[in-house]
PDB file of N, CA and C in Angstrom:
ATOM      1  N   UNK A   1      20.989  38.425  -7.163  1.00  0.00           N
ATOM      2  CA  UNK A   1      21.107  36.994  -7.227  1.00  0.00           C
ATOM      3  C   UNK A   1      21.628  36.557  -8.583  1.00  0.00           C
ATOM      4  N   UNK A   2      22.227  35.668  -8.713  1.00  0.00           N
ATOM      5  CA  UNK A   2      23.226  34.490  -9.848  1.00  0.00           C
ATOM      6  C   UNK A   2      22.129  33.865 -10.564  1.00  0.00           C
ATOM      7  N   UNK A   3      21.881  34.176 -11.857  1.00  0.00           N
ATOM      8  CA  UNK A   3      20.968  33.473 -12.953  1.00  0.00           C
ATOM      9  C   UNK A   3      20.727  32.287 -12.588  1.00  0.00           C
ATOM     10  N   UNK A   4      22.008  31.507 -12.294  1.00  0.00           N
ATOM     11  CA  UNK A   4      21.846  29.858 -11.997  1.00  0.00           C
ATOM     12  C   UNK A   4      21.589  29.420 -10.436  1.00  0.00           C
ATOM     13  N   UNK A   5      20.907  30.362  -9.808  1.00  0.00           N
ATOM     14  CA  UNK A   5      20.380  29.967  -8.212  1.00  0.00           C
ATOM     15  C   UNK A   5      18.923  29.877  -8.454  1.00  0.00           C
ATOM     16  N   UNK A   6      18.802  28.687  -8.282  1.00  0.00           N
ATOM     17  CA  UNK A   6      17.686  27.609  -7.865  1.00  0.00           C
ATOM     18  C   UNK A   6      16.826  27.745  -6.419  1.00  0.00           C
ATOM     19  N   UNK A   7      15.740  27.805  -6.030  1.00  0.00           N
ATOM     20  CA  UNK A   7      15.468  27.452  -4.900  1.00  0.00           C
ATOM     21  C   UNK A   7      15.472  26.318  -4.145  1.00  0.00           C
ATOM     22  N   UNK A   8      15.532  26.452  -2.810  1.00  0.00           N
ATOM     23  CA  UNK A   8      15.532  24.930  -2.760  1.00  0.00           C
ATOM     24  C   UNK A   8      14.480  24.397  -2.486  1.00  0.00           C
ATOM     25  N   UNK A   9      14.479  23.126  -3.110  1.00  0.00           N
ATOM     26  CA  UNK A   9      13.176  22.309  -2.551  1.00  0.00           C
ATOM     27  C   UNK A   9      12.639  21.483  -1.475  1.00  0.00           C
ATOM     28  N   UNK A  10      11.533  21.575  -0.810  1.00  0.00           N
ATOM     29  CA  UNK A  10      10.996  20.783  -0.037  1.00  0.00           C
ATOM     30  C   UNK A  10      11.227  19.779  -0.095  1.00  0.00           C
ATOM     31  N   UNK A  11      11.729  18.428   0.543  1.00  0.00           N
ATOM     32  CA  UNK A  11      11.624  17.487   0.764  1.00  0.00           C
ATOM     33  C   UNK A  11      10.159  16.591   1.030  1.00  0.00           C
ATOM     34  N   UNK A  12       9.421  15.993   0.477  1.00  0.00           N
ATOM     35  CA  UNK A  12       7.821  15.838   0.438  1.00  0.00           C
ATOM     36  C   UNK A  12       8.455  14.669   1.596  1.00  0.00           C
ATOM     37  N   UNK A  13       7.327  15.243   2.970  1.00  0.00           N
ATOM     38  CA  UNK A  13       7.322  14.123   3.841  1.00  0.00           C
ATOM     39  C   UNK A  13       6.145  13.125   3.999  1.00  0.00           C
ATOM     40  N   UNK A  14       6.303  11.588   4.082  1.00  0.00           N
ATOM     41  CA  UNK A  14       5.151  11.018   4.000  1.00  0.00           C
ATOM     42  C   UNK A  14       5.001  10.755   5.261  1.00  0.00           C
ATOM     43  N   UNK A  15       3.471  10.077   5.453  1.00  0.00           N
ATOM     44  CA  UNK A  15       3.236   9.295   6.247  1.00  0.00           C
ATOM     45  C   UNK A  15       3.516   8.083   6.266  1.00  0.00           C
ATOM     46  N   UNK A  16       4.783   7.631   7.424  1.00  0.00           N
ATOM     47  CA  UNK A  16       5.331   6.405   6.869  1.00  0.00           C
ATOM     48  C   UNK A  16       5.477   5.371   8.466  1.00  0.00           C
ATOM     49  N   UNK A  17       4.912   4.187   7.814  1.00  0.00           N
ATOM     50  CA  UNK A  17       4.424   3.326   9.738  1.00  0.00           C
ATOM     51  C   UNK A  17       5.677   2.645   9.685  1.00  0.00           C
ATOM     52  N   UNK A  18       5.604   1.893  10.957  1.00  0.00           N
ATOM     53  CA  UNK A  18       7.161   1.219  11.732  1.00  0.00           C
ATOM     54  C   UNK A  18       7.142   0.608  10.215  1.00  0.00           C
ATOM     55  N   UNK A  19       8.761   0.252  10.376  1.00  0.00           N
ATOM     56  CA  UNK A  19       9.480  -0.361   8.991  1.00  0.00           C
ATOM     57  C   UNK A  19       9.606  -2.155   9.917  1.00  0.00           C
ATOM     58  N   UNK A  20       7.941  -2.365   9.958  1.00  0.00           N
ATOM     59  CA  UNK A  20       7.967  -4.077  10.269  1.00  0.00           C
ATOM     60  C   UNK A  20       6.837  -4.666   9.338  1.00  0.00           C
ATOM     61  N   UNK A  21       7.216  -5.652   9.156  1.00  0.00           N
ATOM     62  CA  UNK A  21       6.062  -6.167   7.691  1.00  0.00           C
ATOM     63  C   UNK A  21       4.961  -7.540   8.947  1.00  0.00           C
ATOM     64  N   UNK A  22       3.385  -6.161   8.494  1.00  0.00           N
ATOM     65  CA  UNK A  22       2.899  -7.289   9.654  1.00  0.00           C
ATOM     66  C   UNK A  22       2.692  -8.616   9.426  1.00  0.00           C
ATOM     67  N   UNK A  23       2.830  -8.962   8.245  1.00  0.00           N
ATOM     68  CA  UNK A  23       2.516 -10.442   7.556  1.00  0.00           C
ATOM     69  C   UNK A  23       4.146 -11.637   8.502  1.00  0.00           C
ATOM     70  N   UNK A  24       4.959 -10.681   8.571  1.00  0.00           N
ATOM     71  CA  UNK A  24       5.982 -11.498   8.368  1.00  0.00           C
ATOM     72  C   UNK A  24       5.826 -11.755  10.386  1.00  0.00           C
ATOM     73  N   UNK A  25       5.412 -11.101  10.457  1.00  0.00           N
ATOM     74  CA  UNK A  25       5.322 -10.396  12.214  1.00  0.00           C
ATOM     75  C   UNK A  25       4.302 -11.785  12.673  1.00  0.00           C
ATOM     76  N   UNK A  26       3.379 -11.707  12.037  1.00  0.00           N
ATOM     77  CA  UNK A  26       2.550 -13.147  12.575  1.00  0.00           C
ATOM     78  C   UNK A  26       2.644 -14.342  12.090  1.00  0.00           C
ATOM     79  N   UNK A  27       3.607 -14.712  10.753  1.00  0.00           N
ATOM     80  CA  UNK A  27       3.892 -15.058  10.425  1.00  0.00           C
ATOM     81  C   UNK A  27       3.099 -15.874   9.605  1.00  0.00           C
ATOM     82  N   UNK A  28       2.436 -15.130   8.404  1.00  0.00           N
ATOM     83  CA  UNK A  28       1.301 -15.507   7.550  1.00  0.00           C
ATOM     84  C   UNK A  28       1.248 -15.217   6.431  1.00  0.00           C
ATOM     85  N   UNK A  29       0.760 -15.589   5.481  1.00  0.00           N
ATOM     86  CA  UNK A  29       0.836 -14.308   4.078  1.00  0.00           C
ATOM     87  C   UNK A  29      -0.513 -13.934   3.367  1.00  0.00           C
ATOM     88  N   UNK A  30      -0.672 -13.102   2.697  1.00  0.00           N
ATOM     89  CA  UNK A  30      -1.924 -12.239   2.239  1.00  0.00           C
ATOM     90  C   UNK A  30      -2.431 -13.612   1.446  1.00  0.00           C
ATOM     91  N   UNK A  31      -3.892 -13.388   2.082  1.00  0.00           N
ATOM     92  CA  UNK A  31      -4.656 -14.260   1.452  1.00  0.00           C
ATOM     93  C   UNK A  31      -5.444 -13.767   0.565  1.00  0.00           C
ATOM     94  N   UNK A  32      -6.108 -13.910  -0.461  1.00  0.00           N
ATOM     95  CA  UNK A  32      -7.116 -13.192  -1.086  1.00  0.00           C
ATOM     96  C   UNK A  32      -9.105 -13.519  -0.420  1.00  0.00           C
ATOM     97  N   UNK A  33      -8.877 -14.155   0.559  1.00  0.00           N
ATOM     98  CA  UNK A  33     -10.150 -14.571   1.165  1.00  0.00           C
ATOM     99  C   UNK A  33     -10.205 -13.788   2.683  1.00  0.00           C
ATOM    100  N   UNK A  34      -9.535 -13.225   2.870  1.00  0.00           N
ATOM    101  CA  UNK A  34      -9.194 -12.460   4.304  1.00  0.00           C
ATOM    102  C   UNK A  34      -9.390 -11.484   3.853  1.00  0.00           C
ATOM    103  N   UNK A  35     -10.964 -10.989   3.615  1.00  0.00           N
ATOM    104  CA  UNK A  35     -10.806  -9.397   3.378  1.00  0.00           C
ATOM    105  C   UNK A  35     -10.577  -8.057   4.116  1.00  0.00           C
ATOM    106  N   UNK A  36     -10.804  -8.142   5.086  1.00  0.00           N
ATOM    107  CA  UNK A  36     -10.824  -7.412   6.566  1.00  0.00           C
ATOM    108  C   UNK A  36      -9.524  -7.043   6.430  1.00  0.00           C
ATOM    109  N   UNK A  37      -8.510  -8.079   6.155  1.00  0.00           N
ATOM    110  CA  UNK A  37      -7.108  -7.620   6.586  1.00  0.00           C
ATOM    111  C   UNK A  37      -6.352  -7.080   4.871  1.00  0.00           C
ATOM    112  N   UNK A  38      -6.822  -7.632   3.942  1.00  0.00           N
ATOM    113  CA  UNK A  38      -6.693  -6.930   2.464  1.00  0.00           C
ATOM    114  C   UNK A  38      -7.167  -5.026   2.671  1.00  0.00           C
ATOM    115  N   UNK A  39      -8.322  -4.976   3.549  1.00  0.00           N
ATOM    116  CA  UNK A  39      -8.379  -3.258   3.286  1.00  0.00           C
ATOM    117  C   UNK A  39      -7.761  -2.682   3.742  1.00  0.00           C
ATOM    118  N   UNK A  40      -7.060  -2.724   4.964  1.00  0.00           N
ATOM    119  CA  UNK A  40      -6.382  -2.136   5.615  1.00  0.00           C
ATOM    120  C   UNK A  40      -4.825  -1.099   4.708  1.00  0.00           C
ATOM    121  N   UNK A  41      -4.827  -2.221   3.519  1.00  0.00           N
ATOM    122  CA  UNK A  41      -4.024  -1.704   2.344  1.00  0.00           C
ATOM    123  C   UNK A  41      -4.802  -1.205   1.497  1.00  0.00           C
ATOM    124  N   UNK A  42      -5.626  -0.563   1.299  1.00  0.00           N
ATOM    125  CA  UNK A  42      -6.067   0.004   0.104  1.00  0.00           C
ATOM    126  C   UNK A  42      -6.919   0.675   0.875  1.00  0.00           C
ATOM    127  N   UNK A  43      -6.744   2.364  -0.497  1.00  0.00           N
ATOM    128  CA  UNK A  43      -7.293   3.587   0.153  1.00  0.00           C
ATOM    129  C   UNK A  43      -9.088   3.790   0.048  1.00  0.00           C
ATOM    130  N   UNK A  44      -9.139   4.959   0.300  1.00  0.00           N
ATOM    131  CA  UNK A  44     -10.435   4.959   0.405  1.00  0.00           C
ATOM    132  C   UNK A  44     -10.845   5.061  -1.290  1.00  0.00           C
ATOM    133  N   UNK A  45     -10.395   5.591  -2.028  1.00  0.00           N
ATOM    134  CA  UNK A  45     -10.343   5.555  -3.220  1.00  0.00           C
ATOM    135  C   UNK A  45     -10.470   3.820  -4.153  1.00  0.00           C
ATOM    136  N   UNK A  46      -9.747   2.830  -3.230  1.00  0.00           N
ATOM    137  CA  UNK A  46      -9.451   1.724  -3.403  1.00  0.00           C
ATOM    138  C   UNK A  46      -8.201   1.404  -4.618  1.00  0.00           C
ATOM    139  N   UNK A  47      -7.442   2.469  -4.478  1.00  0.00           N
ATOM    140  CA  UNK A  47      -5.992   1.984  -4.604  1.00  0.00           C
ATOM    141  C   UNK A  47      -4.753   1.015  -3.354  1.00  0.00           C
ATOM    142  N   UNK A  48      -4.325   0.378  -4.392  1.00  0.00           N
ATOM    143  CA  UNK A  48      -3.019  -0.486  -3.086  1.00  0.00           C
ATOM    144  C   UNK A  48      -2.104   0.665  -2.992  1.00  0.00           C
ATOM    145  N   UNK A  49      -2.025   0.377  -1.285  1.00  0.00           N
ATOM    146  CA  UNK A  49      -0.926   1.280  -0.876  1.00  0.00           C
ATOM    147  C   UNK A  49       0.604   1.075  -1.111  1.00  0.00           C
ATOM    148  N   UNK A  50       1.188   1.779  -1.275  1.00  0.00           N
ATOM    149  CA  UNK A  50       2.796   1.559  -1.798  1.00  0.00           C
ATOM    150  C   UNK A  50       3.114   0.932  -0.350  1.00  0.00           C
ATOM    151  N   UNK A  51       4.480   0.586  -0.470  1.00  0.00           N
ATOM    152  CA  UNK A  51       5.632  -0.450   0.395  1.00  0.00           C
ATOM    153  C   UNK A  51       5.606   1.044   1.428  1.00  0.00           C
ATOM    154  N   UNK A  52       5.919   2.085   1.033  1.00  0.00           N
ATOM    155  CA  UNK A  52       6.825   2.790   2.015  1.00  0.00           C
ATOM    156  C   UNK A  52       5.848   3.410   3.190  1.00  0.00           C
ATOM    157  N   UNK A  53       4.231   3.473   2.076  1.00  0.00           N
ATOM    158  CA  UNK A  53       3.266   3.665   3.385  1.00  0.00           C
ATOM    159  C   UNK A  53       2.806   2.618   4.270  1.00  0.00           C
ATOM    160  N   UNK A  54       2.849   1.690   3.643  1.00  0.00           N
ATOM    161  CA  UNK A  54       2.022   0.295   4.121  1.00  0.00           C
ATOM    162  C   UNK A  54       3.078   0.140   5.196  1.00  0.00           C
ATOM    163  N   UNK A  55       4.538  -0.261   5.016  1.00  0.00           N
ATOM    164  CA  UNK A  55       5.418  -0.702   6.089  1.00  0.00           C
ATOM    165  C   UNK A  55       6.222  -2.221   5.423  1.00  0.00           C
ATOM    166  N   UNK A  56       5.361  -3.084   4.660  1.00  0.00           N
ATOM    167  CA  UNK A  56       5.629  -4.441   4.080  1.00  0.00           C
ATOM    168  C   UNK A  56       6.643  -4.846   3.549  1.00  0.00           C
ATOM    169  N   UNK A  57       7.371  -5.636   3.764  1.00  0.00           N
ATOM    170  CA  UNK A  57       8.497  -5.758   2.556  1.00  0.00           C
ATOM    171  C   UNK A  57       7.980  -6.204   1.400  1.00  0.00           C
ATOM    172  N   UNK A  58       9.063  -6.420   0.479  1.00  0.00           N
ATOM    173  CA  UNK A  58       9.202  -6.714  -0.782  1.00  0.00           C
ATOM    174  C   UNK A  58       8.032  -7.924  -1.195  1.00  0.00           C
ATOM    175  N   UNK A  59       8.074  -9.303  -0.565  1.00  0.00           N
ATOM    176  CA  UNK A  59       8.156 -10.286  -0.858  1.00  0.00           C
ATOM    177  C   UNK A  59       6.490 -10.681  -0.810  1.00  0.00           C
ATOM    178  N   UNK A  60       6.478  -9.837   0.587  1.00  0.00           N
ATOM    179  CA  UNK A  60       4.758  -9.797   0.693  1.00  0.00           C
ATOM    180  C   UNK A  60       3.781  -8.510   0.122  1.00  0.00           C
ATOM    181  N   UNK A  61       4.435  -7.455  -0.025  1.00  0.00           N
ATOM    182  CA  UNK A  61       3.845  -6.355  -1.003  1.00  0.00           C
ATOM    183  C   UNK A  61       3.604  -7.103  -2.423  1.00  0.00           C
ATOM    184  N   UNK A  62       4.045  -7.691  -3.095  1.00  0.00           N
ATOM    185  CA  UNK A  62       4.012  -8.935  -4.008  1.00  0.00           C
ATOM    186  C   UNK A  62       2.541  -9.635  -4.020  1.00  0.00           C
ATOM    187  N   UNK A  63       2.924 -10.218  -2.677  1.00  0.00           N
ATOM    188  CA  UNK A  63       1.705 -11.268  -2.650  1.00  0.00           C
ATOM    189  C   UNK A  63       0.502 -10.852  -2.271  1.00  0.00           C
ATOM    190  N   UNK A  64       0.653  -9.819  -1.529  1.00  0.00           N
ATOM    191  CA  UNK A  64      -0.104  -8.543  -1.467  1.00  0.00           C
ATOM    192  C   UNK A  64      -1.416  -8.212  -2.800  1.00  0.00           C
ATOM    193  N   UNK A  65      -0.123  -7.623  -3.752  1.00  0.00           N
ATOM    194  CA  UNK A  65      -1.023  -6.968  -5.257  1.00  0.00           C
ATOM    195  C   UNK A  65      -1.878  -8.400  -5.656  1.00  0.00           C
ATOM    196  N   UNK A  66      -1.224  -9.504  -5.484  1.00  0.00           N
ATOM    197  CA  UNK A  66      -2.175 -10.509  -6.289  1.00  0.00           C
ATOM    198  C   UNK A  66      -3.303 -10.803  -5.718  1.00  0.00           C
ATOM    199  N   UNK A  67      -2.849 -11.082  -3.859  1.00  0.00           N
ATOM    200  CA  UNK A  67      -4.750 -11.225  -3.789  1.00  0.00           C
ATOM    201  C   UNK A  67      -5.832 -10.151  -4.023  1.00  0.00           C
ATOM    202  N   UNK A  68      -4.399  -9.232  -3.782  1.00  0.00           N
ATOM    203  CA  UNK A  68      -6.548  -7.594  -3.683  1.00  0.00           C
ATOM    204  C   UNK A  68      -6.641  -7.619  -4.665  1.00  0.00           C
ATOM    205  N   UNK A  69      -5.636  -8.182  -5.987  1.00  0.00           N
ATOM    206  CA  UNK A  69      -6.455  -8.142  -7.803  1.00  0.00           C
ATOM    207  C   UNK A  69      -7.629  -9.360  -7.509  1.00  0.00           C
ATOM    208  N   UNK A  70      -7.194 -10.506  -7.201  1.00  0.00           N
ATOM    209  CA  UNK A  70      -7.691 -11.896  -6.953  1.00  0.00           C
ATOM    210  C   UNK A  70      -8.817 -11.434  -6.338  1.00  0.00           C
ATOM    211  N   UNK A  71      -9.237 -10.766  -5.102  1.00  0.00           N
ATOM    212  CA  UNK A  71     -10.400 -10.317  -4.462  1.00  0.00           C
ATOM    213  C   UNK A  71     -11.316  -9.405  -5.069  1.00  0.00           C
ATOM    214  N   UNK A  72     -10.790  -8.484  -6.349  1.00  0.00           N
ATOM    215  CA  UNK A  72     -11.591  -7.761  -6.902  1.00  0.00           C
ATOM    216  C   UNK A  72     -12.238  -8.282  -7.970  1.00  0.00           C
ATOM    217  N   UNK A  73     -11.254  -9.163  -8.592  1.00  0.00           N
ATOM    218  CA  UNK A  73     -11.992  -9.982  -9.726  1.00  0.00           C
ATOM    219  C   UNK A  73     -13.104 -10.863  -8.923  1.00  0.00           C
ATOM    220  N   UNK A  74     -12.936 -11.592  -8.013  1.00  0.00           N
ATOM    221  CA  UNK A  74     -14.094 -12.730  -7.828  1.00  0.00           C
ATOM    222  C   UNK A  74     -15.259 -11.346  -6.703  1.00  0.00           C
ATOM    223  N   UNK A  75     -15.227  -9.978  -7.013  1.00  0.00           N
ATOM    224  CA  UNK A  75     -16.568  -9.115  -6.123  1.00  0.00           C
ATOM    225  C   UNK A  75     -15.959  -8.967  -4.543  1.00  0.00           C
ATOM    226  N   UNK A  76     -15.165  -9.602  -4.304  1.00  0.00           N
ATOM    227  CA  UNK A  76     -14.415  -9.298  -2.746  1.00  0.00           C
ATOM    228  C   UNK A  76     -14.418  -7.826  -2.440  1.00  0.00           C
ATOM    229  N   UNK A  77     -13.905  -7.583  -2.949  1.00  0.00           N
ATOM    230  CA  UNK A  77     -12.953  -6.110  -3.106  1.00  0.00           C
ATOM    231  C   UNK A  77     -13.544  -5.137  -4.130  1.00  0.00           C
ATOM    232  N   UNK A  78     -13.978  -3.503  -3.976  1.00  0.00           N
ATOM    233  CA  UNK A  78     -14.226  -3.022  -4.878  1.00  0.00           C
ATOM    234  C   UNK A  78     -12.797  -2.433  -5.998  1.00  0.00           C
ATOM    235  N   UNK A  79     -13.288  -2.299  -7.256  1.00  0.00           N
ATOM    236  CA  UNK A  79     -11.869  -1.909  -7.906  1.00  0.00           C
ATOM    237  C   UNK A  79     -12.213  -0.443  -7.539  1.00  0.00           C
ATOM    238  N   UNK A  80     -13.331   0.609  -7.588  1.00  0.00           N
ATOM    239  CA  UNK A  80     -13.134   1.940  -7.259  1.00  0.00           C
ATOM    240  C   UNK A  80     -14.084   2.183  -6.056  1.00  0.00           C
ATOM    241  N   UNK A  81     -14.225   2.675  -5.588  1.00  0.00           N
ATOM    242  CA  UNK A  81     -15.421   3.528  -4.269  1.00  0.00           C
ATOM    243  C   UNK A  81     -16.373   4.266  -5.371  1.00  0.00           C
ATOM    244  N   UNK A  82     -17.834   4.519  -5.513  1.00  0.00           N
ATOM    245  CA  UNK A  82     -18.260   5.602  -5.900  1.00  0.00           C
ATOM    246  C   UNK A  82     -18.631   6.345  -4.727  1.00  0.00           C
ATOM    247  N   UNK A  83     -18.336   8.123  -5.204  1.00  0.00           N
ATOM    248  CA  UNK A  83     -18.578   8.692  -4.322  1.00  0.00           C
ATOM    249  C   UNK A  83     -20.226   9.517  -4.778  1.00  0.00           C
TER     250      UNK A  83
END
């Protein structure tokens, strides 16, 4: 084999849901008082899920980060899980 042959790499596949943003689908936007529907984005860990797992566009992934901050500051929302 040629010094400069590389292997190739895996492509990391995610878990990734329909490319429809459900906010836009019912036509509503993230509230920070709707907690039920705030977890559904955040892991068990209680991180926010990125755009590409969640499904969301731009505009509401946005409005998204502010309420689950907004819900964690006023006790809504935990900022970590203890395990």
């Amino acid at each position: 084999m040629p010094k400069h042959y590389k292997p190739r790499r895996r492509r990391r596949t995610f878990d990734r849901r329909p490319k429809f943003c459900s906010f836009c689908k019912q036509g509503e936007e993230p509230d920070y008082k709707n907690v039920l529907a705030l977890r559904r984005f955040i892991t068990d860990r209680g991180k926010i899920l990125a755009r590409s797992k969640s499904g969301i566009c731009a505009k509401h992934q946005r409005q998204l980060k502010t309420a689950i901050k907004r819900a964690r500051i006023l006790a809504l929302l935990p900022f970590i899980r203890h395990q």
